[in-house]
Protein backbone atom coordinates (compact mmCIF):
# COMPACT_ATOMS: atom_id res chain seq x y z
CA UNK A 1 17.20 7.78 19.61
CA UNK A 2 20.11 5.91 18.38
CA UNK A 3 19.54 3.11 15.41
CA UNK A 4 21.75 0.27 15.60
CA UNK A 5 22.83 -1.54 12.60
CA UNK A 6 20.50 -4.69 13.21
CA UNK A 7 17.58 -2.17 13.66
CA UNK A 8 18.24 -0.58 10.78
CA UNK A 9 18.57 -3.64 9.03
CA UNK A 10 15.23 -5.15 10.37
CA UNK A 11 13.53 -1.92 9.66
CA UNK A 12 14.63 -2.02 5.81
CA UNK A 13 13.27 -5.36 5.66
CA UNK A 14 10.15 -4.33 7.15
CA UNK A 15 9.85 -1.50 4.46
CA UNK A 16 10.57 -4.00 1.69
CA UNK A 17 7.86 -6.09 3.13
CA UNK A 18 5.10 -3.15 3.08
CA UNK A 19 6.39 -2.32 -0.76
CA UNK A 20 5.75 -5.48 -2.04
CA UNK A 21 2.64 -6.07 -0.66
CA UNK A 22 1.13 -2.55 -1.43
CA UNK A 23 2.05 -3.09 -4.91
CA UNK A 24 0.01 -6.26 -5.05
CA UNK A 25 -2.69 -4.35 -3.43
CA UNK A 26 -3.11 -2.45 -6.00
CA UNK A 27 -2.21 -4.23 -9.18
CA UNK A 28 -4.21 -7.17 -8.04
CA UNK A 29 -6.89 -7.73 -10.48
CA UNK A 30 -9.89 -10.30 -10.97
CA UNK A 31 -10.81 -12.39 -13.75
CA UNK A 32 -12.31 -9.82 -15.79
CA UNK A 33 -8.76 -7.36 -15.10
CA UNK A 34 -10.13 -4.96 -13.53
CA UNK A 35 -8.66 -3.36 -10.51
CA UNK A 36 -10.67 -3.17 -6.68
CA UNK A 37 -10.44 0.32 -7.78
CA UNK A 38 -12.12 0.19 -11.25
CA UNK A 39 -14.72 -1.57 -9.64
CA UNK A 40 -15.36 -0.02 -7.12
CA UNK A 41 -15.59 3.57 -9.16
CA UNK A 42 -17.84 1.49 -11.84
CA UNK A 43 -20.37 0.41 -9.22
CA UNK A 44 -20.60 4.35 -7.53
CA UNK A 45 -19.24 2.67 -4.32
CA UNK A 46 -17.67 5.93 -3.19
CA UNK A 47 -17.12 5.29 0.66
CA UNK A 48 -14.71 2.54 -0.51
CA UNK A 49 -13.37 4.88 -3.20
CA UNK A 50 -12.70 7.11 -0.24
CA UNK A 51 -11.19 4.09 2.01
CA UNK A 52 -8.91 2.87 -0.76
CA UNK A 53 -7.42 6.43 -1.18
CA UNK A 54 -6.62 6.37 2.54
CA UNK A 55 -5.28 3.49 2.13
CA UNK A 56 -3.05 4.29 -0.37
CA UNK A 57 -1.75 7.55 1.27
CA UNK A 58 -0.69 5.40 4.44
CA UNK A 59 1.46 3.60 2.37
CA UNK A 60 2.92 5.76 0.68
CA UNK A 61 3.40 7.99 3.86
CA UNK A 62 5.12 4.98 5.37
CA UNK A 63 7.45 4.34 2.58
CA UNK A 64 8.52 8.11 2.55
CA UNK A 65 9.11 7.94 6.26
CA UNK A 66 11.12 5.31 5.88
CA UNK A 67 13.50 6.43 3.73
């Protein structure tokens, strides 16, 4: 598969996009400043525990892959 330069640059853009809005996944917090996470650990919620790990490991499988 050849990657023109356009692709390429559309791609990077794309990856830029996913960054920034993982990182606000994550360091989002409420009004109290706690984290989705902290909550959801503090309330024994551990199938969202679970789903917020996956979450995080497609991300950061993405951004590896991408670079």
């Amino acid at each position: 598969m050849i990657i023109r330069p356009y692709g390429y640059a559309i791609w990077e853009s794309m990856v830029n996009v996913l960054d920034k809005k993982f990182k606000e996944f994550i360091n989002a917090i409420d009004k109290d400043g706690c984290t989705a996470l902290m909550r959801a650990c503090n309330r024994g919620c551990e199938e969202i525990v679970k789903l917020f790990f996956k979450i995080v490991t497609f991300f950061i499988s993405a951004i590896l892959f991408a670079t």
